[in-house]
PDB file of N, CA and C in Angstrom:
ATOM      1  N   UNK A   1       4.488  -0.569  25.845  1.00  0.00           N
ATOM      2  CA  UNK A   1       3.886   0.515  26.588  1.00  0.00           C
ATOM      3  C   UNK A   1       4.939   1.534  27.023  1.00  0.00           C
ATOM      4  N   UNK A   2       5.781   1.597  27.223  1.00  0.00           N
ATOM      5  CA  UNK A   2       7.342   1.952  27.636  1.00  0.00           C
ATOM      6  C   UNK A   2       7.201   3.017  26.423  1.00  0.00           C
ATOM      7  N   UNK A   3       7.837   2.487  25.166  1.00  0.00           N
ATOM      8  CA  UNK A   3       7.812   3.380  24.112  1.00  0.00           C
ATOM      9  C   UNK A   3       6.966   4.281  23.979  1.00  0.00           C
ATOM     10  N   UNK A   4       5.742   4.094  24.509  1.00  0.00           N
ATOM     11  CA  UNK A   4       4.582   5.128  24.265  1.00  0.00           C
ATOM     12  C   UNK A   4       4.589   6.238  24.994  1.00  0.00           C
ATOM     13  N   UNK A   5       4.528   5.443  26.802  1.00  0.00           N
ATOM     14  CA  UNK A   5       5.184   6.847  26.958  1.00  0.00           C
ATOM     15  C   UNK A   5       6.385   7.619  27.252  1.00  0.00           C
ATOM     16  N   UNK A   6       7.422   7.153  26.569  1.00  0.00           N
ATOM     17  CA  UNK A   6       8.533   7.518  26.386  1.00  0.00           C
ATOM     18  C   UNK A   6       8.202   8.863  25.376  1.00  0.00           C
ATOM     19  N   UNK A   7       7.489   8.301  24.125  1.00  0.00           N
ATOM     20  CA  UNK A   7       7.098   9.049  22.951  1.00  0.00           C
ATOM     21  C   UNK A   7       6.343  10.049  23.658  1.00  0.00           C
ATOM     22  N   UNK A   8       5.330   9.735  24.534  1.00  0.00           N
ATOM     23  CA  UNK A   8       4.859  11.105  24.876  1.00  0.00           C
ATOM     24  C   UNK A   8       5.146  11.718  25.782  1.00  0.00           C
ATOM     25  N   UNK A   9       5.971  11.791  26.886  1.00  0.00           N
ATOM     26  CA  UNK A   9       7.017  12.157  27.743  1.00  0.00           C
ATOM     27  C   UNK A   9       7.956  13.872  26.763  1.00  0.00           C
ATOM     28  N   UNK A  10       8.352  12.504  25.235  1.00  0.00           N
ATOM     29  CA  UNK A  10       9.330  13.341  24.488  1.00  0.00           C
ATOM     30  C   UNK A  10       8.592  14.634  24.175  1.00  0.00           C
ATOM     31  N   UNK A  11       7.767  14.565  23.536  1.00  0.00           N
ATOM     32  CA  UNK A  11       6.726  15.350  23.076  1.00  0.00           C
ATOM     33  C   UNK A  11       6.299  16.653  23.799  1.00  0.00           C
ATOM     34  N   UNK A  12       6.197  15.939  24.988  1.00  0.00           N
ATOM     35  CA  UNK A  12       5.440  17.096  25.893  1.00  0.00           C
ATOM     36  C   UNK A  12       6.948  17.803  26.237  1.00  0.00           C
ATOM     37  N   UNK A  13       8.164  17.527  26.947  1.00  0.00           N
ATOM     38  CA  UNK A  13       9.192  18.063  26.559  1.00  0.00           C
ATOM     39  C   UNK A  13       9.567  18.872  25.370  1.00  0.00           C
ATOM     40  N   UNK A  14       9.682  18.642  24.326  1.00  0.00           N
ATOM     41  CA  UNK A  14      10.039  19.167  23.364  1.00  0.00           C
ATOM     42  C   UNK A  14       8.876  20.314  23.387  1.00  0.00           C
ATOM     43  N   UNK A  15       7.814  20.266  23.245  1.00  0.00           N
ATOM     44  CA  UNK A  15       6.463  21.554  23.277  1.00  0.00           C
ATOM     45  C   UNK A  15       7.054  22.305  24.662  1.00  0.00           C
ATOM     46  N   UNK A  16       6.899  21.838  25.485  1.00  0.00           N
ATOM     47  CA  UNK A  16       7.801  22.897  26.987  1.00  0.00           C
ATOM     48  C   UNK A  16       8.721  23.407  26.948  1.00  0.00           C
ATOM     49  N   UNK A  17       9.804  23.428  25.754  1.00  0.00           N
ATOM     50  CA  UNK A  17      10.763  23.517  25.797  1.00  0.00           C
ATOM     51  C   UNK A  17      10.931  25.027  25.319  1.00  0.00           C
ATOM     52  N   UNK A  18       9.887  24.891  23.873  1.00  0.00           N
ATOM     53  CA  UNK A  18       9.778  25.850  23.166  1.00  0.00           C
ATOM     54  C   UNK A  18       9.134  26.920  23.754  1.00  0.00           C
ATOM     55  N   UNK A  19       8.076  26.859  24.518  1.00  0.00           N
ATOM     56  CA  UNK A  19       6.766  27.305  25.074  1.00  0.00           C
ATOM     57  C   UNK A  19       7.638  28.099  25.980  1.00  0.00           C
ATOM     58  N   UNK A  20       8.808  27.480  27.121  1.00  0.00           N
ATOM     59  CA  UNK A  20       9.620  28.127  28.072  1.00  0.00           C
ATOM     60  C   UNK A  20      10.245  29.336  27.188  1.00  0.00           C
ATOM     61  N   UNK A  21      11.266  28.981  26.235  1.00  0.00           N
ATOM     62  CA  UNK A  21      11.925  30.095  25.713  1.00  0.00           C
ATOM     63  C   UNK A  21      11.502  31.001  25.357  1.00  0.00           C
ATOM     64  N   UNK A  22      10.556  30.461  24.077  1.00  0.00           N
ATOM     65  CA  UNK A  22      10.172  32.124  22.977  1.00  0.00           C
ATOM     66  C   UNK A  22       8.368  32.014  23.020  1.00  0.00           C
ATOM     67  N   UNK A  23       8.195  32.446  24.632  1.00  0.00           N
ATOM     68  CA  UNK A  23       6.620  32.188  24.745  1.00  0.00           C
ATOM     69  C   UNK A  23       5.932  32.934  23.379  1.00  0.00           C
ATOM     70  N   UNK A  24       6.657  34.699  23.311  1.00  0.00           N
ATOM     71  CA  UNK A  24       6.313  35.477  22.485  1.00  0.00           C
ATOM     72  C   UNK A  24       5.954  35.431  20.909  1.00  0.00           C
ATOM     73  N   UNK A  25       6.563  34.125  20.650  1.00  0.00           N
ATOM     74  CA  UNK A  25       6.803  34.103  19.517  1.00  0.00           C
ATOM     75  C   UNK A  25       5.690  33.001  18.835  1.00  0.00           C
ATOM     76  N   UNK A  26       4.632  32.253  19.759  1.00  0.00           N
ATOM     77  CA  UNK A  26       3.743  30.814  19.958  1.00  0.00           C
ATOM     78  C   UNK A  26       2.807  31.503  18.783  1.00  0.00           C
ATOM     79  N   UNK A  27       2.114  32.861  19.328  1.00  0.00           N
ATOM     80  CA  UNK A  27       1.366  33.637  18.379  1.00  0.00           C
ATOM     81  C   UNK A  27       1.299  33.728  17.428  1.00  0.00           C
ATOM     82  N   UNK A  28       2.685  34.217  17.340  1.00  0.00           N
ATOM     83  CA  UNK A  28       3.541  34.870  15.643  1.00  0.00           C
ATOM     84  C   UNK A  28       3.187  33.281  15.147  1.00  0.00           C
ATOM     85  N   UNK A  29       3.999  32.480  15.235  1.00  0.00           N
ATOM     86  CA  UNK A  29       3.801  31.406  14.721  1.00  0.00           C
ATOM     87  C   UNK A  29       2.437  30.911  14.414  1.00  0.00           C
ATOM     88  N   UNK A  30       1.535  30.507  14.880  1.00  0.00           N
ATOM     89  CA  UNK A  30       0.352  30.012  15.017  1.00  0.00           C
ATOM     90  C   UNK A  30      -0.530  31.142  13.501  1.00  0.00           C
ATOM     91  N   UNK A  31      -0.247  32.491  13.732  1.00  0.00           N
ATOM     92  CA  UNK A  31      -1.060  33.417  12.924  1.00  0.00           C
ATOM     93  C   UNK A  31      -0.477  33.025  11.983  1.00  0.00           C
ATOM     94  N   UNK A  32       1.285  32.724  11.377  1.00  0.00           N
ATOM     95  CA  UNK A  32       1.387  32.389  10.499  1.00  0.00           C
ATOM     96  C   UNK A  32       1.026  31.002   9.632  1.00  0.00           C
ATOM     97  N   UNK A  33       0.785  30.373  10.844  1.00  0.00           N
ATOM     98  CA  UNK A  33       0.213  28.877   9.855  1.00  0.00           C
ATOM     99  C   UNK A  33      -1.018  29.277   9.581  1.00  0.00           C
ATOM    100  N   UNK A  34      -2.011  29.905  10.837  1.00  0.00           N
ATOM    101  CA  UNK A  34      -3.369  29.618   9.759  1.00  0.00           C
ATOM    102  C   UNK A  34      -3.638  30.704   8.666  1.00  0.00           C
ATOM    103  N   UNK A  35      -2.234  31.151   7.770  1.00  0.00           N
ATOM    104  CA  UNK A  35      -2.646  31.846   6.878  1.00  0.00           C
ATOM    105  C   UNK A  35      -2.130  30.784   5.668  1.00  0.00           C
ATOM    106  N   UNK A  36      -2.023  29.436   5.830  1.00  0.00           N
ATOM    107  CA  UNK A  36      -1.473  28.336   4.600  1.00  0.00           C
ATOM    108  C   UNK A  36      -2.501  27.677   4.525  1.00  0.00           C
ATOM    109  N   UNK A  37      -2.672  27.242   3.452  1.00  0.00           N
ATOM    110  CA  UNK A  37      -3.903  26.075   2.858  1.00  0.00           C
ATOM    111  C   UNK A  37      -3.526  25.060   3.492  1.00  0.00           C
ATOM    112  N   UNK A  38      -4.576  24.309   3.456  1.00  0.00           N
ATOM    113  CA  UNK A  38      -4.788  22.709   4.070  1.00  0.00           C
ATOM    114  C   UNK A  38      -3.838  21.963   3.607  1.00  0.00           C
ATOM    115  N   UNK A  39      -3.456  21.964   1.936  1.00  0.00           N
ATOM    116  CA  UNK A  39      -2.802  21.224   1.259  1.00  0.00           C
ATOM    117  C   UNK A  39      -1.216  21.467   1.924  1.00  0.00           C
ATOM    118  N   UNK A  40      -0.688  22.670   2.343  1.00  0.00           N
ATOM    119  CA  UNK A  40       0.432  23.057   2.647  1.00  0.00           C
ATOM    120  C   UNK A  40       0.662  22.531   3.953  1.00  0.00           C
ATOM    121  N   UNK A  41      -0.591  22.625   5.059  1.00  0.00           N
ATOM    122  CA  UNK A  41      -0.224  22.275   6.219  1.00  0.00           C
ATOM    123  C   UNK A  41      -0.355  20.395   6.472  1.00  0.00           C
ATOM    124  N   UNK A  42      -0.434  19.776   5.814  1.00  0.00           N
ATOM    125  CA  UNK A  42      -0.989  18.682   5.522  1.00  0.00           C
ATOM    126  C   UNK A  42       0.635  18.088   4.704  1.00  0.00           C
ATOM    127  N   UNK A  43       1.163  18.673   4.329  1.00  0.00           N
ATOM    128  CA  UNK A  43       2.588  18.437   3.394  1.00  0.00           C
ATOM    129  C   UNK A  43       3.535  18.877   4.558  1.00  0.00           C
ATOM    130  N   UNK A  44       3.792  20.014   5.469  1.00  0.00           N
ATOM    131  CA  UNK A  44       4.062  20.354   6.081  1.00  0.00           C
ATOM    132  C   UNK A  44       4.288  19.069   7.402  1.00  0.00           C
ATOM    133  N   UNK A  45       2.814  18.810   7.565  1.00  0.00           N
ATOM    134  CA  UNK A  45       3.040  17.574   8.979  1.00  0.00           C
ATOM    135  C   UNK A  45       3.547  16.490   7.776  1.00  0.00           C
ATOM    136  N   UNK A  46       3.191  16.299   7.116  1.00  0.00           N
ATOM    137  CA  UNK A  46       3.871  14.593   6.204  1.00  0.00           C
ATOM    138  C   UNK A  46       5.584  14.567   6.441  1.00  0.00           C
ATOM    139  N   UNK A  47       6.197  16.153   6.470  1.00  0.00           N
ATOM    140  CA  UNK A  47       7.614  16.577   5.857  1.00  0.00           C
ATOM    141  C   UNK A  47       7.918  16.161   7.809  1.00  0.00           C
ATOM    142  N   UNK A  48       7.712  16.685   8.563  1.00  0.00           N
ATOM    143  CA  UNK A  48       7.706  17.061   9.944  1.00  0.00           C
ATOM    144  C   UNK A  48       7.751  15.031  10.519  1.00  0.00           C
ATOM    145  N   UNK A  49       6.650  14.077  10.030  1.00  0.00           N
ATOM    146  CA  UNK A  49       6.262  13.066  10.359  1.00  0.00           C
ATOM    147  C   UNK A  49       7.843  11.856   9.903  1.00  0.00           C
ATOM    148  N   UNK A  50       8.029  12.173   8.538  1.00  0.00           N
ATOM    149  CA  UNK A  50       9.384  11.373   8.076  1.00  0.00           C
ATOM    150  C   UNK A  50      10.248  11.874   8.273  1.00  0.00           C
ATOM    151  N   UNK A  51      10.496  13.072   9.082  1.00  0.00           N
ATOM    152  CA  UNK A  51      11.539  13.448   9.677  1.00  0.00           C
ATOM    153  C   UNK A  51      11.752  12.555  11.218  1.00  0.00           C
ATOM    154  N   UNK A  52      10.945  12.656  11.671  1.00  0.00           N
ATOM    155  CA  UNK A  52      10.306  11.573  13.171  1.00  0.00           C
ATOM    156  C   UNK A  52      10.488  10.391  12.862  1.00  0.00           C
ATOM    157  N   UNK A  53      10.188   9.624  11.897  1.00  0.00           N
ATOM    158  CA  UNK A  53      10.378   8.141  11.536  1.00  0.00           C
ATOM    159  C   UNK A  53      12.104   8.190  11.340  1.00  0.00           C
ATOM    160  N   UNK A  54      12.547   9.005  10.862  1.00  0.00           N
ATOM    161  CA  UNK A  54      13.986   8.890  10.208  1.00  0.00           C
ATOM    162  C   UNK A  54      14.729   9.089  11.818  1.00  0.00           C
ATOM    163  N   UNK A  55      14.419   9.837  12.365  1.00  0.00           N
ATOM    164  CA  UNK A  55      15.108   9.915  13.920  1.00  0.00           C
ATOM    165  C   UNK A  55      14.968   8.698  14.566  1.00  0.00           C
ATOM    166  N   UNK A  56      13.687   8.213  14.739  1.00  0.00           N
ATOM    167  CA  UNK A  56      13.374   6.959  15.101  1.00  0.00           C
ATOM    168  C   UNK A  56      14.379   5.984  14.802  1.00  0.00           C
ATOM    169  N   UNK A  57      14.377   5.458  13.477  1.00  0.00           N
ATOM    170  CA  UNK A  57      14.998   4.534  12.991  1.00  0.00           C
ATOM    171  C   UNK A  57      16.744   5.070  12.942  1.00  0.00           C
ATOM    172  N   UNK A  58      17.259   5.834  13.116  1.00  0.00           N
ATOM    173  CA  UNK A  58      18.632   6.181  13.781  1.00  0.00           C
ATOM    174  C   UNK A  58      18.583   5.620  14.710  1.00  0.00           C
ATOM    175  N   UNK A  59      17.723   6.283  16.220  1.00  0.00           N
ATOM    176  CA  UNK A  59      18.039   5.992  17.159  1.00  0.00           C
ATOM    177  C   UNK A  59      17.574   4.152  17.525  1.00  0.00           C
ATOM    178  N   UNK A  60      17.048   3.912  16.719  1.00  0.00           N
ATOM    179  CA  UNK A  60      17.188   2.103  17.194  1.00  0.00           C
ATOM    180  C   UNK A  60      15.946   1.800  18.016  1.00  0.00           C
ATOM    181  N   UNK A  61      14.914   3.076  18.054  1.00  0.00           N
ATOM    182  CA  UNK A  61      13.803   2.688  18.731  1.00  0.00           C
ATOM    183  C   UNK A  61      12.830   2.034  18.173  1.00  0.00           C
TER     184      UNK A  61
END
């Protein structure tokens, strides 16, 4: 249970983090994803997800 919300602790950090700096930029971003196909954004979180497992398994969690 620890890990979990450790994991979502991280999460919500990391989203605040971004959200604090370049509020301006949440938009820009956002308009640019929903102009990619499903298939792209779907490859996109897979690429994003084994990047997360690979940190994971560095850090020994």
């Amino acid at each position: 249970m620890e890990k979990i919300l450790f994991a979502l602790g991280s999460v919500a950090v990391f989203e605040g983090f971004f959200l604090a700096i370049a509020p301006g930029r949440i938009p820009k971003v956002l308009e640019m994803l929903s102009k990619l196909s499903n298939s792209e954004l779907s490859r996109i979180g897979l690429i994003i997800m084994a990047i997360g497992v690979a940190i994971l398994m560095v850090s020994g969690i």
